[in-house]
C-alpha atoms as a PDB file:
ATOM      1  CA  UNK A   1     -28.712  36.388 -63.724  1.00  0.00           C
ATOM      2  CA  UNK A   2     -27.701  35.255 -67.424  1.00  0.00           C
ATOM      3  CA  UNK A   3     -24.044  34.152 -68.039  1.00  0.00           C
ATOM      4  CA  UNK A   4     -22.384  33.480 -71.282  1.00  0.00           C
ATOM      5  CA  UNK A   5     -23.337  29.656 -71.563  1.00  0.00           C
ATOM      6  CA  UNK A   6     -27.039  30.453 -71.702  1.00  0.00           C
ATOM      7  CA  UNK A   7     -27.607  29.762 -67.667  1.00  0.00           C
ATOM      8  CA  UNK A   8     -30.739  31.378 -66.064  1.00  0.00           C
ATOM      9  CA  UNK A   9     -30.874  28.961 -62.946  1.00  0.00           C
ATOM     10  CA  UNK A  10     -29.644  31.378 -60.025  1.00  0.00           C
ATOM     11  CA  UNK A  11     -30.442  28.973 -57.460  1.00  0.00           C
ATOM     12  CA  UNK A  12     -30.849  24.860 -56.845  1.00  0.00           C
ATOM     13  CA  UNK A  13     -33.596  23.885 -54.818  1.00  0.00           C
ATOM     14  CA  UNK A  14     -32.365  20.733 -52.825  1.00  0.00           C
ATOM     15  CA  UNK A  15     -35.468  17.710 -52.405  1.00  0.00           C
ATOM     16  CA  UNK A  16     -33.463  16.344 -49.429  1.00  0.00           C
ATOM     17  CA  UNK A  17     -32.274  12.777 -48.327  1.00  0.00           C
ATOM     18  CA  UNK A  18     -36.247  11.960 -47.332  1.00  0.00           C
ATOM     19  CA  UNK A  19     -39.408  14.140 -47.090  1.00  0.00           C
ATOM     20  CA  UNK A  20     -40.212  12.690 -43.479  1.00  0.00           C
ATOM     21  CA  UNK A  21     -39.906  15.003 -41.038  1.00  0.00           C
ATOM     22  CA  UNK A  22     -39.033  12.232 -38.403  1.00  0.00           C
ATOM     23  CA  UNK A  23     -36.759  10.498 -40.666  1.00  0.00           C
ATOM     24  CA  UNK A  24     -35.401  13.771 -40.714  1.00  0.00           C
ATOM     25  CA  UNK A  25     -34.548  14.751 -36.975  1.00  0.00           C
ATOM     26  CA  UNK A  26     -33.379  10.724 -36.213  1.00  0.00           C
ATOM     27  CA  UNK A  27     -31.270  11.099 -38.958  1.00  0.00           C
ATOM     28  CA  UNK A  28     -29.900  14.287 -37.765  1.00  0.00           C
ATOM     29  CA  UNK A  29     -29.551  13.828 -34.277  1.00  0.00           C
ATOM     30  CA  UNK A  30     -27.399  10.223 -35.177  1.00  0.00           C
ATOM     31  CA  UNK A  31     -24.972  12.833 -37.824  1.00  0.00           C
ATOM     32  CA  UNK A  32     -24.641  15.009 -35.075  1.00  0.00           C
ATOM     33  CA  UNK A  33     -23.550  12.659 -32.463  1.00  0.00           C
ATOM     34  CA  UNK A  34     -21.622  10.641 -34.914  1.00  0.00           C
ATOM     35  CA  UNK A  35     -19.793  13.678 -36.288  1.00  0.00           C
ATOM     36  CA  UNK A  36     -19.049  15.070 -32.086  1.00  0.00           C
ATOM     37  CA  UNK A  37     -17.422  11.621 -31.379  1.00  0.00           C
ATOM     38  CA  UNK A  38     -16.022  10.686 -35.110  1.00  0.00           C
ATOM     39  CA  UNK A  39     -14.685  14.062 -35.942  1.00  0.00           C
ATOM     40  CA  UNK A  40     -12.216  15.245 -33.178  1.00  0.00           C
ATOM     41  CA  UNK A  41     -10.752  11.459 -33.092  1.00  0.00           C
ATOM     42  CA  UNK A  42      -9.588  12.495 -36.774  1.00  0.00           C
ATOM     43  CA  UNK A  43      -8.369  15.751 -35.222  1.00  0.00           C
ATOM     44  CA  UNK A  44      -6.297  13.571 -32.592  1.00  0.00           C
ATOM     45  CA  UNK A  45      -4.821  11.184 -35.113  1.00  0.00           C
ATOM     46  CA  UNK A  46      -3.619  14.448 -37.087  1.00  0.00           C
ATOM     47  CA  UNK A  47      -2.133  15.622 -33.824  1.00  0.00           C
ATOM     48  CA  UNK A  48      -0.774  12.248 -33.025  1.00  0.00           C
ATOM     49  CA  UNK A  49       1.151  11.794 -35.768  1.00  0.00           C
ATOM     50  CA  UNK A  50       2.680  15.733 -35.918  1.00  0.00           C
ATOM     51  CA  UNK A  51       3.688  15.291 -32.458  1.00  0.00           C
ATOM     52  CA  UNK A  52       5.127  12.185 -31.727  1.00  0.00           C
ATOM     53  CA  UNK A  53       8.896  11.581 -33.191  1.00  0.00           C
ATOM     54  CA  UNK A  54       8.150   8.019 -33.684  1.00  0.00           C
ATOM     55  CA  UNK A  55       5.644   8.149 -35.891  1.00  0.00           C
ATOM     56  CA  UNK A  56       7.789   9.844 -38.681  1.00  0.00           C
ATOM     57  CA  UNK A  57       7.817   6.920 -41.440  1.00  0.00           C
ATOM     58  CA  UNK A  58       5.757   7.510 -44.440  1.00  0.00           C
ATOM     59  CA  UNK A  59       2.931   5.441 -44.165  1.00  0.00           C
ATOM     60  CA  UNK A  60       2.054   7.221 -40.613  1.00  0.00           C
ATOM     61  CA  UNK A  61       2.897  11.084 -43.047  1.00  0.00           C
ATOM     62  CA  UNK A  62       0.350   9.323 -45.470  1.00  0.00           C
ATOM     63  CA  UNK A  63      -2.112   8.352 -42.690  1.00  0.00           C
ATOM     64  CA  UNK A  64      -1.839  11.920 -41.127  1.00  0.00           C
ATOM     65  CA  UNK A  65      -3.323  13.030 -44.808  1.00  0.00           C
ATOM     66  CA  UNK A  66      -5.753  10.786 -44.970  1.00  0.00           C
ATOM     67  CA  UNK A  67      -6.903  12.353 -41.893  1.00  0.00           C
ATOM     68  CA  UNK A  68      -6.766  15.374 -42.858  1.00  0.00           C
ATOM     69  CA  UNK A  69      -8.001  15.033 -46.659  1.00  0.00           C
ATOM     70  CA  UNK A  70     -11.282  12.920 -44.775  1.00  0.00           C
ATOM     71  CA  UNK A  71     -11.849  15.873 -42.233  1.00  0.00           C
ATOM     72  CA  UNK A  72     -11.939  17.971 -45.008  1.00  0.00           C
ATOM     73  CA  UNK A  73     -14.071  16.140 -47.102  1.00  0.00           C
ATOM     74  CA  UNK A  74     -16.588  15.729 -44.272  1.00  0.00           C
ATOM     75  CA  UNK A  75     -17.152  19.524 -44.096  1.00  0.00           C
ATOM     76  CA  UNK A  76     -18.388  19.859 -47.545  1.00  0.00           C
ATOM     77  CA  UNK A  77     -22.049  17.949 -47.338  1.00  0.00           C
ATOM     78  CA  UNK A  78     -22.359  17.343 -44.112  1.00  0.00           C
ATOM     79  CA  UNK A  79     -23.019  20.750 -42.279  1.00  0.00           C
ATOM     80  CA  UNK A  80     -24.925  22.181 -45.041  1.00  0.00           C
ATOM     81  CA  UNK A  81     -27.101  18.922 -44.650  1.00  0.00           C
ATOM     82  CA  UNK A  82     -27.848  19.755 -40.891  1.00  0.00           C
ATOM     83  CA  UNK A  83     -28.567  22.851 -41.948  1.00  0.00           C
ATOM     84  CA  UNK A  84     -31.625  21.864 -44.362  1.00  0.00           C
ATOM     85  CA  UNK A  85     -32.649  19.506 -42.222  1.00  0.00           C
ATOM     86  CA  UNK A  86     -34.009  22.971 -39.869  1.00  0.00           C
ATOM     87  CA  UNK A  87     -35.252  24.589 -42.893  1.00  0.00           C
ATOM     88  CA  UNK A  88     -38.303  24.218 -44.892  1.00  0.00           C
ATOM     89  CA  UNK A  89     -36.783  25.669 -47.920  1.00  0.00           C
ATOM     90  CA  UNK A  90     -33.568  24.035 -48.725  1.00  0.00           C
ATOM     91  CA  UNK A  91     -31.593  25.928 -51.710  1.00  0.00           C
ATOM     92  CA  UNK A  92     -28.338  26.258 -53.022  1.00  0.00           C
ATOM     93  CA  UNK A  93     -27.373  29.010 -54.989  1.00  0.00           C
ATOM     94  CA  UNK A  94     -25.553  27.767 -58.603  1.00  0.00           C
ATOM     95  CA  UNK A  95     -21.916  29.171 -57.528  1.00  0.00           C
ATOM     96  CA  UNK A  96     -22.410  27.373 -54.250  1.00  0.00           C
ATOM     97  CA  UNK A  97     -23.301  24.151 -56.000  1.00  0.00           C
ATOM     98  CA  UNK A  98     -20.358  24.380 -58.548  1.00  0.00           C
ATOM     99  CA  UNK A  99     -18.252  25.466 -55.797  1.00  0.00           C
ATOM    100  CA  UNK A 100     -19.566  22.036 -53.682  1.00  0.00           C
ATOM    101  CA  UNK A 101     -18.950  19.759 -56.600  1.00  0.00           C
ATOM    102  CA  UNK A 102     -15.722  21.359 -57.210  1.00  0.00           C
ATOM    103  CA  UNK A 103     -14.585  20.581 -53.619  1.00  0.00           C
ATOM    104  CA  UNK A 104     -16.128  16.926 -53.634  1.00  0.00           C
ATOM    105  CA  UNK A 105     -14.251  15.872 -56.438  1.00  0.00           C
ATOM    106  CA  UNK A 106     -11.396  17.901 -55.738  1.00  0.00           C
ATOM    107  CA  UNK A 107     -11.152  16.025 -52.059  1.00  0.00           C
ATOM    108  CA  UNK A 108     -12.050  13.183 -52.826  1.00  0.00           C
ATOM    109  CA  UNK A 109     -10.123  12.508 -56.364  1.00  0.00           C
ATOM    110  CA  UNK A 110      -7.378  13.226 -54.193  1.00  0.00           C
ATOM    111  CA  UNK A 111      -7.996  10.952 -51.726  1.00  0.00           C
ATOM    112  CA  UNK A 112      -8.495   7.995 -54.472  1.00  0.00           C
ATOM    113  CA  UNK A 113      -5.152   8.834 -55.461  1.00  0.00           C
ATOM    114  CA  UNK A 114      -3.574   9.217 -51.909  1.00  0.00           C
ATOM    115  CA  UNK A 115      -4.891   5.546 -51.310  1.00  0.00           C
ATOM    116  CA  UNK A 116      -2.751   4.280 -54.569  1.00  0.00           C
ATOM    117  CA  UNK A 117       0.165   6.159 -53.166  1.00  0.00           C
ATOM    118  CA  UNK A 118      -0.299   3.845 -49.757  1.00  0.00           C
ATOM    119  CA  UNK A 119      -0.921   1.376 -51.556  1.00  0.00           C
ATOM    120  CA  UNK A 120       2.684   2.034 -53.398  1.00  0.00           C
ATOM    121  CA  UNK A 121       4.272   2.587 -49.928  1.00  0.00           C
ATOM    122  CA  UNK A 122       3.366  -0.977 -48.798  1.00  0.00           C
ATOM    123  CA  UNK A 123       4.473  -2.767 -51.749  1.00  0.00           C
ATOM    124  CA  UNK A 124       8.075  -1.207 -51.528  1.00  0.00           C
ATOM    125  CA  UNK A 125       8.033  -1.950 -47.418  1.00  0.00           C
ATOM    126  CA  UNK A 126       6.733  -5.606 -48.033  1.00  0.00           C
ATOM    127  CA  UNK A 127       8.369  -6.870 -50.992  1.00  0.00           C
ATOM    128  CA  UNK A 128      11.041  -4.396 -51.316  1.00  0.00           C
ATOM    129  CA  UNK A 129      12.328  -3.558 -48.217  1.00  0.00           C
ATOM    130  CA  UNK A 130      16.071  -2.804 -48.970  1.00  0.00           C
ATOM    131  CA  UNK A 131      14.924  -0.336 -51.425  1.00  0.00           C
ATOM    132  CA  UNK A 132      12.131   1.164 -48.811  1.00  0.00           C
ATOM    133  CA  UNK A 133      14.541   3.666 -47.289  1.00  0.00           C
ATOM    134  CA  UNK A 134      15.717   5.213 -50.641  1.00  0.00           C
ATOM    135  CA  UNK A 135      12.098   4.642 -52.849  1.00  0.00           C
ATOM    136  CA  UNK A 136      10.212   6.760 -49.700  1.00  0.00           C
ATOM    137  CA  UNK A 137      12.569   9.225 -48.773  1.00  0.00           C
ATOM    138  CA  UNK A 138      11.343  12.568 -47.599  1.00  0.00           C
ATOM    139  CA  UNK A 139      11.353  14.609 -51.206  1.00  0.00           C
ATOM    140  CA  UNK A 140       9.676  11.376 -52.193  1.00  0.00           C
ATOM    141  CA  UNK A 141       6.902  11.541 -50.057  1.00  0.00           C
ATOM    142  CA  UNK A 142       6.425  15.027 -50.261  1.00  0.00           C
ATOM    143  CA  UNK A 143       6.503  15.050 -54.367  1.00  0.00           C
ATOM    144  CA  UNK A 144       3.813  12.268 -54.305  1.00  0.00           C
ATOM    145  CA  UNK A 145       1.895  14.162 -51.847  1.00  0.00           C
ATOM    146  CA  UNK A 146       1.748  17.241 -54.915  1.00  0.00           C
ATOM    147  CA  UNK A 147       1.279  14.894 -57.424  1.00  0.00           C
ATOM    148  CA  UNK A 148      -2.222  13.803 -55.694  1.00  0.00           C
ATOM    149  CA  UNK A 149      -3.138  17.177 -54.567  1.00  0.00           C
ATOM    150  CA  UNK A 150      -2.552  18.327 -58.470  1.00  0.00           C
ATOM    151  CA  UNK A 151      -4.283  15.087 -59.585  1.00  0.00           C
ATOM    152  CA  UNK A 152      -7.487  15.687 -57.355  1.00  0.00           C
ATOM    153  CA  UNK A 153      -7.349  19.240 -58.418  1.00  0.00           C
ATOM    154  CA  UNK A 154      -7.447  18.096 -62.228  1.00  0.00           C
ATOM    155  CA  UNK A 155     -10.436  15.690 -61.771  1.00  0.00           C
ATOM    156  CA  UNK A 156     -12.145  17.824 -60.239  1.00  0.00           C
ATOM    157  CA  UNK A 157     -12.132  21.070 -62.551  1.00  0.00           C
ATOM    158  CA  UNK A 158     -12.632  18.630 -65.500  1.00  0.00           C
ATOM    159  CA  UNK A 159     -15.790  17.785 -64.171  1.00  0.00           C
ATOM    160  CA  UNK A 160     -16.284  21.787 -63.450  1.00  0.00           C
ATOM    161  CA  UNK A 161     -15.885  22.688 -66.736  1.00  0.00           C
ATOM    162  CA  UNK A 162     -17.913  20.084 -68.520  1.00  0.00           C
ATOM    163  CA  UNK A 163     -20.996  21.771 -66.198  1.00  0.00           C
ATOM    164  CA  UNK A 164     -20.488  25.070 -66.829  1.00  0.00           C
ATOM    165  CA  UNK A 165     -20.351  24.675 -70.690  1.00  0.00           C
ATOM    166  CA  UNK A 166     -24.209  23.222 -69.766  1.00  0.00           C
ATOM    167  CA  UNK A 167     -26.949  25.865 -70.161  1.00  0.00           C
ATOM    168  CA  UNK A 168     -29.628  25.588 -67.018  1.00  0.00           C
ATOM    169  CA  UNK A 169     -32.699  27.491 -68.301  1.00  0.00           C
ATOM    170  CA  UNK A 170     -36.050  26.227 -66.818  1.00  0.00           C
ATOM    171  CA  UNK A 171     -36.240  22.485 -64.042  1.00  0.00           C
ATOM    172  CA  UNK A 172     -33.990  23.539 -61.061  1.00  0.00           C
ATOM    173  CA  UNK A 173     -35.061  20.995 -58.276  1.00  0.00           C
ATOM    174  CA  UNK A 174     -32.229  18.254 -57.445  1.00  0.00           C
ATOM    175  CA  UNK A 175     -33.595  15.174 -56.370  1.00  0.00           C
ATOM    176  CA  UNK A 176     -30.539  15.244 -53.847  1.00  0.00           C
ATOM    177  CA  UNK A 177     -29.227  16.476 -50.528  1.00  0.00           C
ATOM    178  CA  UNK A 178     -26.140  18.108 -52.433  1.00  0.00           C
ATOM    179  CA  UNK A 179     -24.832  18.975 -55.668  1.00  0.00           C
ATOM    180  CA  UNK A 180     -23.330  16.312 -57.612  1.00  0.00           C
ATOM    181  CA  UNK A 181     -22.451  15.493 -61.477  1.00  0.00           C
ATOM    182  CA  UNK A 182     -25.474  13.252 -61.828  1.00  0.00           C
ATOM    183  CA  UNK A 183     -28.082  15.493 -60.565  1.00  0.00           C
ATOM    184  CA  UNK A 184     -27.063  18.399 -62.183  1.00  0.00           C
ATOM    185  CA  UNK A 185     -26.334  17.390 -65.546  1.00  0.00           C
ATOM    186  CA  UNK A 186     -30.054  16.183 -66.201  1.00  0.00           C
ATOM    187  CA  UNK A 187     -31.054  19.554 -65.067  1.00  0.00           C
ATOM    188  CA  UNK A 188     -29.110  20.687 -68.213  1.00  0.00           C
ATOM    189  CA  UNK A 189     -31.495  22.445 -71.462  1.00  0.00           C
ATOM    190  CA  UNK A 190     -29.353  20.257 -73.982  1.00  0.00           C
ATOM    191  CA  UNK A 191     -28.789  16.878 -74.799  1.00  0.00           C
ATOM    192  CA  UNK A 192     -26.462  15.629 -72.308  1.00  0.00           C
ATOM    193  CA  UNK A 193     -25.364  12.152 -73.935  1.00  0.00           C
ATOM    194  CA  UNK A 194     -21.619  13.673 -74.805  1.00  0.00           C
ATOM    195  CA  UNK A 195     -20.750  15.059 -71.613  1.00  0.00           C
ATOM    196  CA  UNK A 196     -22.458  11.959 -69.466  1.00  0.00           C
ATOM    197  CA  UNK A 197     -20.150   9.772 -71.315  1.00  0.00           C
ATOM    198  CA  UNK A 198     -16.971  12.086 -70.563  1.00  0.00           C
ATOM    199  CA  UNK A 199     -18.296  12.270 -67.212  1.00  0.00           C
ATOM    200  CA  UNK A 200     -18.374   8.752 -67.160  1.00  0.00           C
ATOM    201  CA  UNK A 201     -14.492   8.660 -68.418  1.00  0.00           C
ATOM    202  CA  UNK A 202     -13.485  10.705 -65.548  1.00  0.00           C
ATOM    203  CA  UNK A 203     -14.790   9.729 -62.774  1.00  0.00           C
ATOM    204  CA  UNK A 204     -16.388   6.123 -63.364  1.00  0.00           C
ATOM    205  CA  UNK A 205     -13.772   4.556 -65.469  1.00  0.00           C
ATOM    206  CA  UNK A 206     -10.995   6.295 -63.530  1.00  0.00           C
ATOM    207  CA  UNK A 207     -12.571   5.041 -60.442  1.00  0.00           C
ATOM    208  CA  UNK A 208     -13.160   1.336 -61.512  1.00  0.00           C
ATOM    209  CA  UNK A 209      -9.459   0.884 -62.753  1.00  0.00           C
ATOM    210  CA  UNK A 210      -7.909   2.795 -59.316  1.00  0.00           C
ATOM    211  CA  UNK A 211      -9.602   0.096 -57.259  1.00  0.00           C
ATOM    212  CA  UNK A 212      -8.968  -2.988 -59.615  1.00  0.00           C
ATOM    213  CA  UNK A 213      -5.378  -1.897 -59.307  1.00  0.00           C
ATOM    214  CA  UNK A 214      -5.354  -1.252 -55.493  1.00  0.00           C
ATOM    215  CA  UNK A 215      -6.867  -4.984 -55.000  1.00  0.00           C
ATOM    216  CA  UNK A 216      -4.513  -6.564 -57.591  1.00  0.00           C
ATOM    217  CA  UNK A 217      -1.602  -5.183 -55.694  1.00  0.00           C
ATOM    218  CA  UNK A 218      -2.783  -5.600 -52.161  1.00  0.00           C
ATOM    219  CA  UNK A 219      -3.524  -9.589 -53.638  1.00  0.00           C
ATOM    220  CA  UNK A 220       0.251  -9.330 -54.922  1.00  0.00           C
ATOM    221  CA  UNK A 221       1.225  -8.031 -51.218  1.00  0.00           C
ATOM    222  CA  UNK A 222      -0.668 -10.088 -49.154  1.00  0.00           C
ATOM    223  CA  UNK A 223       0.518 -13.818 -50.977  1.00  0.00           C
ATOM    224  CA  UNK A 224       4.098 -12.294 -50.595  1.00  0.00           C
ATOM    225  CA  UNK A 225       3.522 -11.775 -46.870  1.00  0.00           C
ATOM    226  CA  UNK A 226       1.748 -15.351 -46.636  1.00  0.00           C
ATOM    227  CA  UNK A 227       4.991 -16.549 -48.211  1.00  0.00           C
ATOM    228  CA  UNK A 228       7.113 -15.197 -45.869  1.00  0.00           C
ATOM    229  CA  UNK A 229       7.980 -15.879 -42.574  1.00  0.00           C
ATOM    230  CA  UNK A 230       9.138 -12.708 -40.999  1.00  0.00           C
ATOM    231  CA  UNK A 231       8.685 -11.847 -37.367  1.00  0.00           C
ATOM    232  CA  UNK A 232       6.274  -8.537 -39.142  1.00  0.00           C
ATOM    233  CA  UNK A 233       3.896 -11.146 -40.754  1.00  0.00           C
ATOM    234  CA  UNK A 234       1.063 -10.506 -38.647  1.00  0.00           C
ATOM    235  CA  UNK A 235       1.453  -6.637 -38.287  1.00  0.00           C
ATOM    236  CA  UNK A 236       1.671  -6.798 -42.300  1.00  0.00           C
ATOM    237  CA  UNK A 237      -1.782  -8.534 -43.136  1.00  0.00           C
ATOM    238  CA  UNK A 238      -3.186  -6.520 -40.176  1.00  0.00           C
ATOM    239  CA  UNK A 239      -2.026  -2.963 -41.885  1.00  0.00           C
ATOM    240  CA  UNK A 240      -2.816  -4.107 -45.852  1.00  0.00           C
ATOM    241  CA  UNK A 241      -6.084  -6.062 -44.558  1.00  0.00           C
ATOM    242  CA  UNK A 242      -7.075  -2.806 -42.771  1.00  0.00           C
ATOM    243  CA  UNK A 243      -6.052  -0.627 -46.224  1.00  0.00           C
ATOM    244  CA  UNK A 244      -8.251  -2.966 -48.197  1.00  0.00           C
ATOM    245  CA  UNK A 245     -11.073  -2.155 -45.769  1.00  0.00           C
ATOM    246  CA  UNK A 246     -10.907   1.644 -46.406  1.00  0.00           C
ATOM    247  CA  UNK A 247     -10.913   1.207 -50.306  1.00  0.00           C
ATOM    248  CA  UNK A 248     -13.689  -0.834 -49.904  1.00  0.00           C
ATOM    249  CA  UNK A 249     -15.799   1.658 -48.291  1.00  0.00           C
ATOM    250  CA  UNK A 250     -14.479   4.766 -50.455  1.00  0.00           C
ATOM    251  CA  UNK A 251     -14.228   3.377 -54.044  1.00  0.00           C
ATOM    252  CA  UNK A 252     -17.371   0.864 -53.828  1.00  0.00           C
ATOM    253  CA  UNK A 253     -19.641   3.585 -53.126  1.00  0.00           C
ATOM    254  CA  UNK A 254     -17.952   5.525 -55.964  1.00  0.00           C
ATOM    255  CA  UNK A 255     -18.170   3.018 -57.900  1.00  0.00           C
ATOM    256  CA  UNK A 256     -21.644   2.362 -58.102  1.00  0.00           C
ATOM    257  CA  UNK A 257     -22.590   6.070 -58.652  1.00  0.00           C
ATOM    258  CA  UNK A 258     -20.029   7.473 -61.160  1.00  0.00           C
ATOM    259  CA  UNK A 259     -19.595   3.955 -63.325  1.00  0.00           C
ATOM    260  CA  UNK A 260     -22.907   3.749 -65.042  1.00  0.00           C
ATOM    261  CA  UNK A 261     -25.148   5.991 -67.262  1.00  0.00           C
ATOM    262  CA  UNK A 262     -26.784   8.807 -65.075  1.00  0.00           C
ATOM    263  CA  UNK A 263     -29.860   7.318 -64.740  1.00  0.00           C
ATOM    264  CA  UNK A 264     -31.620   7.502 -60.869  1.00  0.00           C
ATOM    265  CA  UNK A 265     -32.082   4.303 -59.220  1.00  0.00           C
ATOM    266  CA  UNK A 266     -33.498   3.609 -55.636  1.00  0.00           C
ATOM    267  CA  UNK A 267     -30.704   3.378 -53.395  1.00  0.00           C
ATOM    268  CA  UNK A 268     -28.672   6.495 -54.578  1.00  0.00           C
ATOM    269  CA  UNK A 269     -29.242   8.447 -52.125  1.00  0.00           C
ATOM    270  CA  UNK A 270     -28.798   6.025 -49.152  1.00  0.00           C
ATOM    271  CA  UNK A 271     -25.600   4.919 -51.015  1.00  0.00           C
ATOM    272  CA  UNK A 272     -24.229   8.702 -51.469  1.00  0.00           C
ATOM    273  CA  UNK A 273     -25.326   9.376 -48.019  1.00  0.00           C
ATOM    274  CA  UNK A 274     -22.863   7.080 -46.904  1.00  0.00           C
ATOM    275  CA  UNK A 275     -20.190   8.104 -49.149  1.00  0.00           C
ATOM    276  CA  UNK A 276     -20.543  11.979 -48.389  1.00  0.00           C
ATOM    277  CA  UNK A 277     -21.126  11.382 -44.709  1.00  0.00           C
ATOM    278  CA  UNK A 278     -20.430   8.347 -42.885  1.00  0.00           C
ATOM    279  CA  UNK A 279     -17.099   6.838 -44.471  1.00  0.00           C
ATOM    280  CA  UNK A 280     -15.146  10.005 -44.646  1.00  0.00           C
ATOM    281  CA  UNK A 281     -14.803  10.402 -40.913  1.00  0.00           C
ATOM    282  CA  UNK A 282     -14.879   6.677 -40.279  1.00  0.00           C
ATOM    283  CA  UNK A 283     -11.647   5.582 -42.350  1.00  0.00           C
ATOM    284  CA  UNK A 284      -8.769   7.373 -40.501  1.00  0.00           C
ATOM    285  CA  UNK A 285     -10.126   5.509 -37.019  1.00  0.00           C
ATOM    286  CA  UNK A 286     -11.204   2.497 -38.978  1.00  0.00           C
ATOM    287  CA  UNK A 287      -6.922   2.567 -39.393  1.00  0.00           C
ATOM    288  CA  UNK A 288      -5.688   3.847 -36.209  1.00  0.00           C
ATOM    289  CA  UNK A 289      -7.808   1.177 -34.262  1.00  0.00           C
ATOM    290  CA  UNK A 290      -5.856  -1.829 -36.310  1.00  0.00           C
ATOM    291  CA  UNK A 291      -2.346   0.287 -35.748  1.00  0.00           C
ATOM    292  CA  UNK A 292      -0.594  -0.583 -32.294  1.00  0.00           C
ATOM    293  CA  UNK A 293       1.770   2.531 -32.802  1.00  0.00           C
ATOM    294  CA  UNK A 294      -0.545   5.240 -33.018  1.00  0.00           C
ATOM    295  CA  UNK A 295      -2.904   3.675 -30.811  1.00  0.00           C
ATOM    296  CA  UNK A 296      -0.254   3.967 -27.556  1.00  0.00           C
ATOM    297  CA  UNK A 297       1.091   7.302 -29.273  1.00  0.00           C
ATOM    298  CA  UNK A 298      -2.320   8.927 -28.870  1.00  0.00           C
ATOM    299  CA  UNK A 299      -2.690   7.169 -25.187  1.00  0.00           C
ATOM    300  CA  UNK A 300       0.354   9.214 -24.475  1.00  0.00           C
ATOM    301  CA  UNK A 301      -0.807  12.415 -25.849  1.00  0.00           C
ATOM    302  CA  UNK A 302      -4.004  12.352 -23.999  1.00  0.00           C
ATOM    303  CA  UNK A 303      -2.387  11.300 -20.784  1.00  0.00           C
ATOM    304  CA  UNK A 304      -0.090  14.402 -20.807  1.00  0.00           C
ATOM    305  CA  UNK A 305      -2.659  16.867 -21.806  1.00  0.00           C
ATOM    306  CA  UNK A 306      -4.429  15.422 -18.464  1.00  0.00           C
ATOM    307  CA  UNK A 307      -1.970  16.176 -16.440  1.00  0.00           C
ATOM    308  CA  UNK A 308      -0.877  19.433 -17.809  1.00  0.00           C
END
């Protein structure tokens, strides 16, 4: 197949996390246990929070999206990944690998974005509380929920189109267990310097100033809530220390793929593997296991579904 843009690479042949086949099933078996426990718990928080009338204010609407946004982020590496793991030949055909980054970036440019929205929330609730009620309404809420959605979507088919103006005429074998910019782009028959460095712009430099914001203004929230002395004090640094936690383990990751020149180093793959895999599932419980409310919420649910 030849498209306009000079492509003759029909297919991606996949090199895998590790070439050891008993690295291989332990690493497998531990996804697919982690995923059978991690996974539904982010189901339950999502049917927590629609359920229960209590849990109506906007940072549990937000935390419902996280949810959701990591469940669905989960589903693009992960099963595929099983997948190769049972198969000798692992390959990816060049619309599913576009259509994998697309999603990847899509999700999780979103979910960068979601974070400064909760981020937003907090700093209205904590050092703005009078103005909480009208700053979050509903519309609110539900227009910065769009705005992330159409930011994600933005980011992501940016990055789309930079790799399809690429022609892919001869090396097809990603040193990777999925498609991402890095990879792909030095599979390109050009000289990628240009579009590394707008790749860079996007995602890297994007990235880097998302998280020195969200830790200037979680620094700004928690010194205000050291300051005060509210009876909420300690539920405050509990919910903003627990926020910092998941922006930790999303944009550090990020970080130290997208913010420097695509060159391969060691620990990429352990380091994506972890950002593709492990976090996605493991920051919505990482939350509800710090938040009293949603913790007795889902007690509740569970105990009625046992007795039904």
């Amino acid at each position: 197949m030849e498209i306009e843009n000079g492509t003759v690479v029909t297919e991606f042949i996949l090199l895998g996390l590790t070439q050891s086949r008993e690295i291989q099933l332990l690493v497998f078996v531990l996804i697919l246990i982690f995923y059978l426990i991690i996974l539904p718990g982010n189901f339950l928080i999502i049917l927590t929070i629609r359920s229960d009338p209590g849990l109506t204010a906007p940072l549990y609407f937000f935390l419902g999206n996280l949810a959701f946004l990591d469940a669905s982020y989960s589903f693009i590496v992960a099963p595929r990944m099983l997948a190769d793991f049972l198969s000798e030949r692992k390959v990816i055909s060049y619309r599913g690998c576009i259509t994998q980054l697309f999603f990847l970036h899509f999700l999780g440019g979103g979910e960068g974005l979601l974070l400064v929205v909760m981020a937003f929330d907090r700093y209205i609730a904590i050092c703005r509380p009078l103005h909480y009620s009208t700053v979050m309404s509903p519309r609110a809420c539900y227009v910065m929920l769009l705005a992330l959605w159409l930011g994600g979507f933005i980011h992501s088919i940016i990055q789309v189109a930079l790799i399809l103006r690429l022609p892919f005429c001869g090396p097809n074998q990603l040193d990777n267990f999925f498609c991402d910019v890095p990879q792909v782009i030095k599979l390109a028959c050009t000289d990628t310097f240009v579009v590394e460095l707008l790749m860079v712009f996007n995602s890297g430099l994007l990235t880097l100033l998302c998280f020195l914001g969200l830790l200037a203004s979680y620094a700004v929230i928690l010194c205000h809530v050291h300051r005060s002395a509210s009876e909420g004090k300690s539920k405050a640094m509990s919910t903003c220390t627990t926020h910092v936690i998941i922006i930790l383990l999303m944009f550090g990751p990020a970080i130290f793929i997208y913010t420097r020149p695509f060159r391969a180093l060691p620990a990429d793959k352990v380091v994506s593997f972890f950002h593709t895999v492990i976090f996605p599932v493991m920051n919505p419980v990482i939350y509800t296991l710090r938040n009293q409310e949603v913790k007795i919420s889902m007690k509740k649910l569970l105990i009625q579904h046992v007795l039904c």
